[in-house]
PDB file of N, CA and C in Angstrom:
ATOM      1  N   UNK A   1     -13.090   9.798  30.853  1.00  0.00           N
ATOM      2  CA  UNK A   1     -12.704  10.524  29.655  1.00  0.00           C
ATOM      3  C   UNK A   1     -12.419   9.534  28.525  1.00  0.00           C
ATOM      4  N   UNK A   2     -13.030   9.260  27.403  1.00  0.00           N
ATOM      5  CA  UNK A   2     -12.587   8.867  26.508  1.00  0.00           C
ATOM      6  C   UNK A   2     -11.561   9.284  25.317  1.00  0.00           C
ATOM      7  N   UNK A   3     -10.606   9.551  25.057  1.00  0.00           N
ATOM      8  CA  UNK A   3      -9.757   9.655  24.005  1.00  0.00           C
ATOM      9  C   UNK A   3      -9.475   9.060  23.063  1.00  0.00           C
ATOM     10  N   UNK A   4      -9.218   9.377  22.040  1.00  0.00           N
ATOM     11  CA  UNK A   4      -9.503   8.622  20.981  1.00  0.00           C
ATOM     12  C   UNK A   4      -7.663   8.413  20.619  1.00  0.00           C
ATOM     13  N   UNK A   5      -7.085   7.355  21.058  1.00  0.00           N
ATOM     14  CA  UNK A   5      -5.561   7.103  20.817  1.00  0.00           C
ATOM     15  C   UNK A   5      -5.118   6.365  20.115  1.00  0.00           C
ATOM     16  N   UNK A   6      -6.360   5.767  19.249  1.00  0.00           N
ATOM     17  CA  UNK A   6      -6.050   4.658  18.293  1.00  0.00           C
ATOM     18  C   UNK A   6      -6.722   4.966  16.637  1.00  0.00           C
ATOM     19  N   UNK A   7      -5.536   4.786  15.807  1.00  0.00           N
ATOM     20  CA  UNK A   7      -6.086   4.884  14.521  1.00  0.00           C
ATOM     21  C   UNK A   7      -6.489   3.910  14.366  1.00  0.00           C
ATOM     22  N   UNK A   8      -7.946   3.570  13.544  1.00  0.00           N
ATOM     23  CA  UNK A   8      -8.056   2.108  12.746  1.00  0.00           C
ATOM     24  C   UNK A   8      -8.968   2.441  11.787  1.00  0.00           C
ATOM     25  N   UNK A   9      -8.670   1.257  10.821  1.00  0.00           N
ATOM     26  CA  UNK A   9      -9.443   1.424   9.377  1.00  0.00           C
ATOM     27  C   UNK A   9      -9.991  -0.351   9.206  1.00  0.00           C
ATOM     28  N   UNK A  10     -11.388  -0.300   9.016  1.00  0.00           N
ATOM     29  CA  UNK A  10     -11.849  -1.426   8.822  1.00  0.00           C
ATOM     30  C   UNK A  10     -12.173  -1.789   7.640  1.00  0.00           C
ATOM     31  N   UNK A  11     -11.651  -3.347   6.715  1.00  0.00           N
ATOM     32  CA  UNK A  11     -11.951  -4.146   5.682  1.00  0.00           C
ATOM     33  C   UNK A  11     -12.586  -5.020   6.024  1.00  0.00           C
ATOM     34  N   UNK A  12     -13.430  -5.119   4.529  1.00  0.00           N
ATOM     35  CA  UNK A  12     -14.420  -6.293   4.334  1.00  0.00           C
ATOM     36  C   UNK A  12     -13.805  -6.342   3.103  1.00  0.00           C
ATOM     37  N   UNK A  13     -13.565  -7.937   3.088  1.00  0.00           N
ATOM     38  CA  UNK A  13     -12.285  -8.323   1.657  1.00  0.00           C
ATOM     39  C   UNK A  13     -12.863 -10.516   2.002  1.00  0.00           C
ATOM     40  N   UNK A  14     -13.507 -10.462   1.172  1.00  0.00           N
ATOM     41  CA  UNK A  14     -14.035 -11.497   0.674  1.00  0.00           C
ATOM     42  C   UNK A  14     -14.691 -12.299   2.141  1.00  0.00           C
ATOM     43  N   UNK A  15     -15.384 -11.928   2.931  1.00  0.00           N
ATOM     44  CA  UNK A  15     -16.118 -12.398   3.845  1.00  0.00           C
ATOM     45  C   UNK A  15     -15.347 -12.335   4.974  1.00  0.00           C
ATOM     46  N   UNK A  16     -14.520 -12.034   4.787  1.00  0.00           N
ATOM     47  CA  UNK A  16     -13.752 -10.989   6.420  1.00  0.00           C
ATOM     48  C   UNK A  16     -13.608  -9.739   6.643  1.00  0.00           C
ATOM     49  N   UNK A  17     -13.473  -9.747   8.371  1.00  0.00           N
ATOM     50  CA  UNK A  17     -13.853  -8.425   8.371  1.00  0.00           C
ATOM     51  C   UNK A  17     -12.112  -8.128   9.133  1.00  0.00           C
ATOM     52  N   UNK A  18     -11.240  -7.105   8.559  1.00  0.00           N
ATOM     53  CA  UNK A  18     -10.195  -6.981   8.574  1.00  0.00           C
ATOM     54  C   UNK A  18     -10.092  -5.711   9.446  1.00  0.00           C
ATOM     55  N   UNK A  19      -9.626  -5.364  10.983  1.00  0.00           N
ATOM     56  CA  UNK A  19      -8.887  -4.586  11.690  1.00  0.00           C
ATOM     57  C   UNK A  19      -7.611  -4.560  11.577  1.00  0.00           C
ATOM     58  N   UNK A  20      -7.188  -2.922  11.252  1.00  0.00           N
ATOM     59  CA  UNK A  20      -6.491  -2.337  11.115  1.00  0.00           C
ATOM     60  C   UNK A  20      -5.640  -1.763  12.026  1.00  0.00           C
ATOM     61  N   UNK A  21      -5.229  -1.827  13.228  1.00  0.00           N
ATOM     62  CA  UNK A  21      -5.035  -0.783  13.795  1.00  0.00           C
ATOM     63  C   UNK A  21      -4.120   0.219  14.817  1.00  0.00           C
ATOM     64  N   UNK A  22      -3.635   0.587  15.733  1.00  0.00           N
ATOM     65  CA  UNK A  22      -2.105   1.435  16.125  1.00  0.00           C
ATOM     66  C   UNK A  22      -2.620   2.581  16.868  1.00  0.00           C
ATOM     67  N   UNK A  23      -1.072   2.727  17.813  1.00  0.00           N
ATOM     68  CA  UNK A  23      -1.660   3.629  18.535  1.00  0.00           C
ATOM     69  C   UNK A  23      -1.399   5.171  17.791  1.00  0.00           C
ATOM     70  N   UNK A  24      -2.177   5.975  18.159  1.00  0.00           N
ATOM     71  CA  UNK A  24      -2.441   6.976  16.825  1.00  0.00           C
ATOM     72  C   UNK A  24      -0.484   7.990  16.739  1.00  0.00           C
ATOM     73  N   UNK A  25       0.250   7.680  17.566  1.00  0.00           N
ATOM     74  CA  UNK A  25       1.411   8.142  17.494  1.00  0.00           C
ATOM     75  C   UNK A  25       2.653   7.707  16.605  1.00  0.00           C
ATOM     76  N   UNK A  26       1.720   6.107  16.407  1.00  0.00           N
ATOM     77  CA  UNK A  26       3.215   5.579  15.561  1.00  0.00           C
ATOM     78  C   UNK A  26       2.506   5.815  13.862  1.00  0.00           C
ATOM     79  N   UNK A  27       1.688   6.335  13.727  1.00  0.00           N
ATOM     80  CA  UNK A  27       1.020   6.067  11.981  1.00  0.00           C
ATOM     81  C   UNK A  27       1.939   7.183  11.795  1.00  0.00           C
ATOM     82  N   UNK A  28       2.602   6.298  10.217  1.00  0.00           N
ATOM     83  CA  UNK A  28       3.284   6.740   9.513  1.00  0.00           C
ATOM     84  C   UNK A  28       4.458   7.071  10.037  1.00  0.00           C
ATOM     85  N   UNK A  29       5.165   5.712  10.716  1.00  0.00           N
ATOM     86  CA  UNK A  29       6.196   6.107  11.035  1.00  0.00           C
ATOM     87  C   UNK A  29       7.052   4.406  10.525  1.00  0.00           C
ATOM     88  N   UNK A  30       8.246   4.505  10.765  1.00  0.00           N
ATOM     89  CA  UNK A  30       8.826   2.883   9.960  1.00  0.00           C
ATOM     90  C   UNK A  30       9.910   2.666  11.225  1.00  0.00           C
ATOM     91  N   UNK A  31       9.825   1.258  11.118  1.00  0.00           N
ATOM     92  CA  UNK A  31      10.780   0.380  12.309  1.00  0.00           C
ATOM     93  C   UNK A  31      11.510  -0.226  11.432  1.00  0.00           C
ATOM     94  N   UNK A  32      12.689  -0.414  12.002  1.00  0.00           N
ATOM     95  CA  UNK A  32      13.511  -1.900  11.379  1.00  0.00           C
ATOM     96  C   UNK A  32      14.653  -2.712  12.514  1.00  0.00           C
ATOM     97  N   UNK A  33      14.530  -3.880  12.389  1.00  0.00           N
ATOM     98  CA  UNK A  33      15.444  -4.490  12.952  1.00  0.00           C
ATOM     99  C   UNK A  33      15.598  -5.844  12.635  1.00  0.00           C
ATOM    100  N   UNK A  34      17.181  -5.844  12.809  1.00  0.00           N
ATOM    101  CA  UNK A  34      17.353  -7.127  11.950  1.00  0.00           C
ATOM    102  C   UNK A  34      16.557  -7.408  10.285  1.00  0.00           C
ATOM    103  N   UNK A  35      16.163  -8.335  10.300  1.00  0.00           N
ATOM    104  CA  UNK A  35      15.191  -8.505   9.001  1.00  0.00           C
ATOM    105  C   UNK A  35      13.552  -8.089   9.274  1.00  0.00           C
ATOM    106  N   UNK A  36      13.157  -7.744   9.985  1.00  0.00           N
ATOM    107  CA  UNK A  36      12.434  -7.267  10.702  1.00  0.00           C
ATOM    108  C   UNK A  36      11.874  -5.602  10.193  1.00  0.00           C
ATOM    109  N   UNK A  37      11.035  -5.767   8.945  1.00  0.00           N
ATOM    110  CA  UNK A  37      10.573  -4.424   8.615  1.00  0.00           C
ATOM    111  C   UNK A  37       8.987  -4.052   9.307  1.00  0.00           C
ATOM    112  N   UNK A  38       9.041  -2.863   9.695  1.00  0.00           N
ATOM    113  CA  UNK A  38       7.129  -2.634   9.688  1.00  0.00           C
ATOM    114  C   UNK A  38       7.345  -1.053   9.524  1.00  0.00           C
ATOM    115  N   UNK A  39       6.691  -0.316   8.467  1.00  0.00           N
ATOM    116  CA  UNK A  39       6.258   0.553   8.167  1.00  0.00           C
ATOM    117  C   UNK A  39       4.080   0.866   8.692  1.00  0.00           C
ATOM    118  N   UNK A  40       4.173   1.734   9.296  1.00  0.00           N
ATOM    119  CA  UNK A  40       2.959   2.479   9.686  1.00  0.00           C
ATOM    120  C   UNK A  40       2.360   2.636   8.980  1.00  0.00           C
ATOM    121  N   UNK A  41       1.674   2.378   7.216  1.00  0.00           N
ATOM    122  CA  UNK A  41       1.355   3.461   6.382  1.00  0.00           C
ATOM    123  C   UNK A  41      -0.150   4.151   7.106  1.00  0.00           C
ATOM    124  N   UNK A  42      -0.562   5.072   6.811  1.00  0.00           N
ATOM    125  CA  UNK A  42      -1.614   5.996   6.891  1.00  0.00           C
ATOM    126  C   UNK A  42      -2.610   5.516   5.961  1.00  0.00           C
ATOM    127  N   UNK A  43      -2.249   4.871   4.794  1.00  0.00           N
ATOM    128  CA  UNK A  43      -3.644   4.515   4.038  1.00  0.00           C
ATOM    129  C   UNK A  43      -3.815   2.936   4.896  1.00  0.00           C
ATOM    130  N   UNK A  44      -2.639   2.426   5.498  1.00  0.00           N
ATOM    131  CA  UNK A  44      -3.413   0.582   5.938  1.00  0.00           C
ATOM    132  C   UNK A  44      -3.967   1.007   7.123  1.00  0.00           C
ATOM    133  N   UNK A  45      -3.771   2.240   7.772  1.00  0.00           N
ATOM    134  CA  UNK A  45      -3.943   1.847   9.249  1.00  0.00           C
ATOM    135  C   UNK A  45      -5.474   3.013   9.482  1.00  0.00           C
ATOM    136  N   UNK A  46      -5.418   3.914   8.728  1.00  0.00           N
ATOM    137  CA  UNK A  46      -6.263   5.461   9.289  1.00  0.00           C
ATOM    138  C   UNK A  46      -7.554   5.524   8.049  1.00  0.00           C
ATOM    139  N   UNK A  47      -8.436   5.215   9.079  1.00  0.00           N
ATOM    140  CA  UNK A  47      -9.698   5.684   7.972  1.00  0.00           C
ATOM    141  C   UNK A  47      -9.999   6.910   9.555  1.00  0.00           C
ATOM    142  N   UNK A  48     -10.169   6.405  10.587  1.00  0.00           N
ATOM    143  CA  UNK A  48     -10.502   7.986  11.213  1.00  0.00           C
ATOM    144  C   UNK A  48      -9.865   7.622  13.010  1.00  0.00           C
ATOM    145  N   UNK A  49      -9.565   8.191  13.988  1.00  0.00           N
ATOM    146  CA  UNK A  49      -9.285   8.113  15.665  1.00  0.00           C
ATOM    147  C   UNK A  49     -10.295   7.701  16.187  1.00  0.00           C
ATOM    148  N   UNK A  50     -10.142   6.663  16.842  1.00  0.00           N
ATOM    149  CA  UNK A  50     -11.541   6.086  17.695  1.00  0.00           C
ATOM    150  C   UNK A  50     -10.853   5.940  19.051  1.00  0.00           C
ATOM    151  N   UNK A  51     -12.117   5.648  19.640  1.00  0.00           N
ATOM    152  CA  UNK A  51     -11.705   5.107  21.164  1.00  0.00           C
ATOM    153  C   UNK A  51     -11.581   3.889  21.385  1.00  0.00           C
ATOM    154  N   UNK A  52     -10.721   3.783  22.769  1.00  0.00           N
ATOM    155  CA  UNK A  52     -11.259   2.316  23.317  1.00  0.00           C
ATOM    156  C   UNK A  52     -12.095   1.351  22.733  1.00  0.00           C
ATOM    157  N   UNK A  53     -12.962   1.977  23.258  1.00  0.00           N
ATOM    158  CA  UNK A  53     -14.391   1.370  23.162  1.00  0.00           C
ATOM    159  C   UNK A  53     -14.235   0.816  21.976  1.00  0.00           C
ATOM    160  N   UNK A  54     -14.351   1.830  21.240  1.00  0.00           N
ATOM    161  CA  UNK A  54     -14.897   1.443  19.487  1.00  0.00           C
ATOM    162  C   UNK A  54     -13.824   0.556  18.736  1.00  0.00           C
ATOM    163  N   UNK A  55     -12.559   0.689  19.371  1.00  0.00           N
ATOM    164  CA  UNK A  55     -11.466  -0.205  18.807  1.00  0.00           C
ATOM    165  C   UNK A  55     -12.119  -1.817  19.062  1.00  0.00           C
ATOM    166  N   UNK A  56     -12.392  -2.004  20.956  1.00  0.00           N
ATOM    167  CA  UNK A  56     -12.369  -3.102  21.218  1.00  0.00           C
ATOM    168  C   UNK A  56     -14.140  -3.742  20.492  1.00  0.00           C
ATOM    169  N   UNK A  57     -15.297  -2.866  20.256  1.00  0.00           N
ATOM    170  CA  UNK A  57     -16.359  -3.032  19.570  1.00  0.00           C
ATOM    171  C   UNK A  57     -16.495  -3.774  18.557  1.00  0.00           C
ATOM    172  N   UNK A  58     -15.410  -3.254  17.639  1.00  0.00           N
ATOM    173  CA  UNK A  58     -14.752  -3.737  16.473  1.00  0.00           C
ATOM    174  C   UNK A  58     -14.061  -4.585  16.434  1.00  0.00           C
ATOM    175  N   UNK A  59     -13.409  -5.039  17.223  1.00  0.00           N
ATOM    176  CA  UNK A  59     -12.248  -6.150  17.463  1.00  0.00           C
ATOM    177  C   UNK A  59     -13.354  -7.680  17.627  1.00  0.00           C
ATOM    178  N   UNK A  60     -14.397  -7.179  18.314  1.00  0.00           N
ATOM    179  CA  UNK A  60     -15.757  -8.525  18.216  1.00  0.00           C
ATOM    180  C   UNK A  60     -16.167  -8.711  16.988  1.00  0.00           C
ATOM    181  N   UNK A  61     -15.810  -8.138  16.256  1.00  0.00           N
ATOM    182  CA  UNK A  61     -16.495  -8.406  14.644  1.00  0.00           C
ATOM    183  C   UNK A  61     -15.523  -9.130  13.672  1.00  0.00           C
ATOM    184  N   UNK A  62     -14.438  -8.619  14.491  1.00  0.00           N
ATOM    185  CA  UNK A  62     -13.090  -9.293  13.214  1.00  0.00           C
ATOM    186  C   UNK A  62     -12.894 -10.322  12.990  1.00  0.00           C
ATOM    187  N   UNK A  63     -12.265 -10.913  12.413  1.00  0.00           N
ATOM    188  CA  UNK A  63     -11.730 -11.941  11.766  1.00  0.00           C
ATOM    189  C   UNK A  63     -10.077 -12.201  11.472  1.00  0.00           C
ATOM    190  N   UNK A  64      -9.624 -10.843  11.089  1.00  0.00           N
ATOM    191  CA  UNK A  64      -8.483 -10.642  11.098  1.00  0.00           C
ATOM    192  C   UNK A  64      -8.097  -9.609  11.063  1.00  0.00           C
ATOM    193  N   UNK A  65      -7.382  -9.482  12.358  1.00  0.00           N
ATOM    194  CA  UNK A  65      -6.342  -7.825  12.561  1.00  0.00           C
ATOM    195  C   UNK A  65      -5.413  -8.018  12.392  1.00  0.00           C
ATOM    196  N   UNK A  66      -4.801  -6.328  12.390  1.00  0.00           N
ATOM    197  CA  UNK A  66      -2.967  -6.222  12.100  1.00  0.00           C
ATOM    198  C   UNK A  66      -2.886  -5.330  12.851  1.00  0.00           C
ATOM    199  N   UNK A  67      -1.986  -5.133  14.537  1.00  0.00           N
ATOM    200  CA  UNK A  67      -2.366  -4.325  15.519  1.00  0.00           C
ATOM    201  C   UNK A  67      -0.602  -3.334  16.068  1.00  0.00           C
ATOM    202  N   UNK A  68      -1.044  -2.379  15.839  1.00  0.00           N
ATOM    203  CA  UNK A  68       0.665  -2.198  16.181  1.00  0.00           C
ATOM    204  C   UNK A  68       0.844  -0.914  17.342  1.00  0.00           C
ATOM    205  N   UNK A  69       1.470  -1.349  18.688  1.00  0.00           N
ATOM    206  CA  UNK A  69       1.507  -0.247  19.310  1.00  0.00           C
ATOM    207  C   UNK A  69       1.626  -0.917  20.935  1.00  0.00           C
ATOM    208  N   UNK A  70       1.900  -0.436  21.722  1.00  0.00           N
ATOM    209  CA  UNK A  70       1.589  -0.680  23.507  1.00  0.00           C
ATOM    210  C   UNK A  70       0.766  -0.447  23.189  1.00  0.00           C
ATOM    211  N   UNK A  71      -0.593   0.808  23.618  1.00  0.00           N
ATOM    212  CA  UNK A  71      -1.932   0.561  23.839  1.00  0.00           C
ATOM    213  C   UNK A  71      -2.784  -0.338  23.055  1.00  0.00           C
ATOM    214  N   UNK A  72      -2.878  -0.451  21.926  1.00  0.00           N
ATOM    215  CA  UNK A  72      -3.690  -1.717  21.222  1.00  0.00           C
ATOM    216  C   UNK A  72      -3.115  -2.436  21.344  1.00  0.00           C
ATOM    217  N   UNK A  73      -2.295  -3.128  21.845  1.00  0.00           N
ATOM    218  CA  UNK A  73      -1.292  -4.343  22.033  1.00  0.00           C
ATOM    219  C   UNK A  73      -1.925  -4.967  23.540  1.00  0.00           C
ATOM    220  N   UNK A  74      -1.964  -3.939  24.301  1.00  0.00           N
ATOM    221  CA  UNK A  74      -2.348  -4.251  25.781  1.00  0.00           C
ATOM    222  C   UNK A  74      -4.110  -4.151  25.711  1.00  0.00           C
ATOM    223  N   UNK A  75      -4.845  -3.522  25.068  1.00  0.00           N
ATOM    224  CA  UNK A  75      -6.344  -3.496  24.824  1.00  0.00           C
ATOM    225  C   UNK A  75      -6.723  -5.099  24.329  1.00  0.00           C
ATOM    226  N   UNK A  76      -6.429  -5.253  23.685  1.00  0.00           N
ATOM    227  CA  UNK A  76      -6.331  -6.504  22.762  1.00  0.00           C
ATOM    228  C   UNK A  76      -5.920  -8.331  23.609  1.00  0.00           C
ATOM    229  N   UNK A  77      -4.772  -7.890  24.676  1.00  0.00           N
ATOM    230  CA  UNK A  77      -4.349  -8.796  25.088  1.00  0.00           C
ATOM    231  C   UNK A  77      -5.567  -8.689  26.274  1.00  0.00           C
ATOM    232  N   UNK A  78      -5.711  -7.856  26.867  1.00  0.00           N
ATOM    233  CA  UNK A  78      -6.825  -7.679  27.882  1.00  0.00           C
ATOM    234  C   UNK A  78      -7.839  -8.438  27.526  1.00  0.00           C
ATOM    235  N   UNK A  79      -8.166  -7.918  26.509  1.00  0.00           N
ATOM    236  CA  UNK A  79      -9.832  -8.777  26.181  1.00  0.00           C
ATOM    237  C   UNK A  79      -9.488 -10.013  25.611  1.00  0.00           C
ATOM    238  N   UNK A  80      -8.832 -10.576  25.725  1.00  0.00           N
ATOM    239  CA  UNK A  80      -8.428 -12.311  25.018  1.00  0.00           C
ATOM    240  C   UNK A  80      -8.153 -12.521  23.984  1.00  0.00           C
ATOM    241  N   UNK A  81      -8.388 -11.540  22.745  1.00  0.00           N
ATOM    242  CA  UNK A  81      -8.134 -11.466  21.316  1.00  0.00           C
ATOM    243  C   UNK A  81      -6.495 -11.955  21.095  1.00  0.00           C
ATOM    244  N   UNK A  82      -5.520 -11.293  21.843  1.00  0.00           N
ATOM    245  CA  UNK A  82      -4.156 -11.635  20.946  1.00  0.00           C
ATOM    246  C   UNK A  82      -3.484 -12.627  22.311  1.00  0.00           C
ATOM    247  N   UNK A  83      -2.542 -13.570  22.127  1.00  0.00           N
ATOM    248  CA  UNK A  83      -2.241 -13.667  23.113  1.00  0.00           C
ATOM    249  C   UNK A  83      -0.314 -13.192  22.913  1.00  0.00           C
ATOM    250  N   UNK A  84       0.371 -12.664  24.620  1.00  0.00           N
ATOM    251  CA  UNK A  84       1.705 -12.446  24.951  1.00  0.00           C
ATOM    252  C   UNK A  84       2.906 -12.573  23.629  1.00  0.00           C
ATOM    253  N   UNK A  85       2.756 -14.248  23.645  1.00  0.00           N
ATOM    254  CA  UNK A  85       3.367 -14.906  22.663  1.00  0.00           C
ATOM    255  C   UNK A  85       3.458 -15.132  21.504  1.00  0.00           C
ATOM    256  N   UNK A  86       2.495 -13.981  20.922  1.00  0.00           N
ATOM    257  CA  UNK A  86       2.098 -13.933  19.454  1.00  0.00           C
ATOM    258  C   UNK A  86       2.455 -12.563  18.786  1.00  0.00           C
ATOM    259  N   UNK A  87       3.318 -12.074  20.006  1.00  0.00           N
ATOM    260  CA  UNK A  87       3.786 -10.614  19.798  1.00  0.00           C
ATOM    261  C   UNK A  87       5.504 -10.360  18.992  1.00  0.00           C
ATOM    262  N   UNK A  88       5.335  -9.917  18.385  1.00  0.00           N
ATOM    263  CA  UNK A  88       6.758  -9.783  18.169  1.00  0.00           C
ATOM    264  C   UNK A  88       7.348  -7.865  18.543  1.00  0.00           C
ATOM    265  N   UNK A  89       8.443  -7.563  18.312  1.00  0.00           N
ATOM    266  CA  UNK A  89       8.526  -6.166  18.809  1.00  0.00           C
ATOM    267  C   UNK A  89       9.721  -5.920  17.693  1.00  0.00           C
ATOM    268  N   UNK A  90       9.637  -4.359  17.275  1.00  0.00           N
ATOM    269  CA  UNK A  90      11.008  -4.188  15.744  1.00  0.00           C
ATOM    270  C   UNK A  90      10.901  -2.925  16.958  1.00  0.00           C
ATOM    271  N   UNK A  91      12.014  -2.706  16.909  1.00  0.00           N
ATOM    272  CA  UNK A  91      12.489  -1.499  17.753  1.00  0.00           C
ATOM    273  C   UNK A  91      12.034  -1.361  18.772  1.00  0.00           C
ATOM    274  N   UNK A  92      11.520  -2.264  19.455  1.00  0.00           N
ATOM    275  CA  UNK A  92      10.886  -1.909  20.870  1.00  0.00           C
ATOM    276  C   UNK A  92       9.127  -1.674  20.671  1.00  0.00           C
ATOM    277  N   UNK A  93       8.791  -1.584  19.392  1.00  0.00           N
ATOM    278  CA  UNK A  93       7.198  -1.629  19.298  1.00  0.00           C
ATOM    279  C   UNK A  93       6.828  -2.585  18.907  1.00  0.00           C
ATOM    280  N   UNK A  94       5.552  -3.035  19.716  1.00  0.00           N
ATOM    281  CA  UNK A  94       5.129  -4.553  19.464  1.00  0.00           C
ATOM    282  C   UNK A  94       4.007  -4.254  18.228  1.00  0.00           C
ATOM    283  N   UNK A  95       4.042  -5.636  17.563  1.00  0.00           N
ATOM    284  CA  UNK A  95       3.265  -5.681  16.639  1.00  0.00           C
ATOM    285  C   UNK A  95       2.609  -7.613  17.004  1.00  0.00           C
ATOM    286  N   UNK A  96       1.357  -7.714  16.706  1.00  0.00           N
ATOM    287  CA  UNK A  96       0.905  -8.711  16.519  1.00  0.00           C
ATOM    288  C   UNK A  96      -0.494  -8.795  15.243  1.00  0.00           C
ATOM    289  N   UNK A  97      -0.703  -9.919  14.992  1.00  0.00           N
ATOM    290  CA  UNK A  97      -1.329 -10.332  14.574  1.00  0.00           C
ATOM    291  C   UNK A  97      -2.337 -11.089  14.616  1.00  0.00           C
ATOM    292  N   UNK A  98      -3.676 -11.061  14.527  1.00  0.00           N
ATOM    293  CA  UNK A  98      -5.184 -12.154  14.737  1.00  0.00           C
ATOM    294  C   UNK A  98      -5.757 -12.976  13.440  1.00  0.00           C
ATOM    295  N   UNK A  99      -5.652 -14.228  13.817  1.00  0.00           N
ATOM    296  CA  UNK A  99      -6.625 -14.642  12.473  1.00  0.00           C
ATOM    297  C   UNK A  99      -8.037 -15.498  12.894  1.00  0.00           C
ATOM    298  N   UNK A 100      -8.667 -15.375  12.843  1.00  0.00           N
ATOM    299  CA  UNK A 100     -10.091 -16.343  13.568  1.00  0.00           C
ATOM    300  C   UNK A 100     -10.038 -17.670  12.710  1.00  0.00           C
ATOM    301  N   UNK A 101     -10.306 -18.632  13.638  1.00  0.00           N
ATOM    302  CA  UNK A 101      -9.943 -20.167  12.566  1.00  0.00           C
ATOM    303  C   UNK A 101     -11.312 -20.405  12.788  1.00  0.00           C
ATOM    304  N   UNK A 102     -12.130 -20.648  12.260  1.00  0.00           N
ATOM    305  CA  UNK A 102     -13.310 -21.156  12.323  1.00  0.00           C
ATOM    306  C   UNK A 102     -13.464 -22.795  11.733  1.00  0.00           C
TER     307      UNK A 102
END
């Protein structure tokens, strides 16, 4: 069964290709802790619900993501893209970040 549990919205912004993306439960929702802000918005994260698949499809093309959630957190770490230690968590939801160094 495929389900589609992940919002993402893809940029192309001066020769990168920018993933967006979360598990489709936390968009538009806001964390805080400590100094520690992350807001969900719906316009950074949702151009449409994809799957798996199409998250991790996309994740081969990137350059730089912004990934927020357990399931894209654990999709992501699976396939080698983010690693453990690059995770941070504001309320108990992890957020990380990818940049490709070429």
């Amino acid at each position: 069964m495929c389900e589609h549990k992940i919002a993402m919205k893809i940029y192309r912004v001066r020769g990168e290709i920018v993933v967006a993306a979360c598990d489709r439960e936390l968009l538009g929702k806001k964390f805080e802790e400590g100094e520690l802000h992350l807001e969900v918005k719906k316009e950074f994260y949702f151009e449409s619900y994809v799957s798996d698949k199409t998250f991790l499809n996309s994740m081969k093309l990137a350059t730089i993501a912004n990934l927020v959630g357990e399931h894209v957190i654990s999709l992501a770490i699976r396939e080698g893209y983010i690693d453990e230690d690059g995770i941070i968590k504001i309320e108990g939801v992890p957020h990380a970040q990818m940049f490709l160094l070429l």
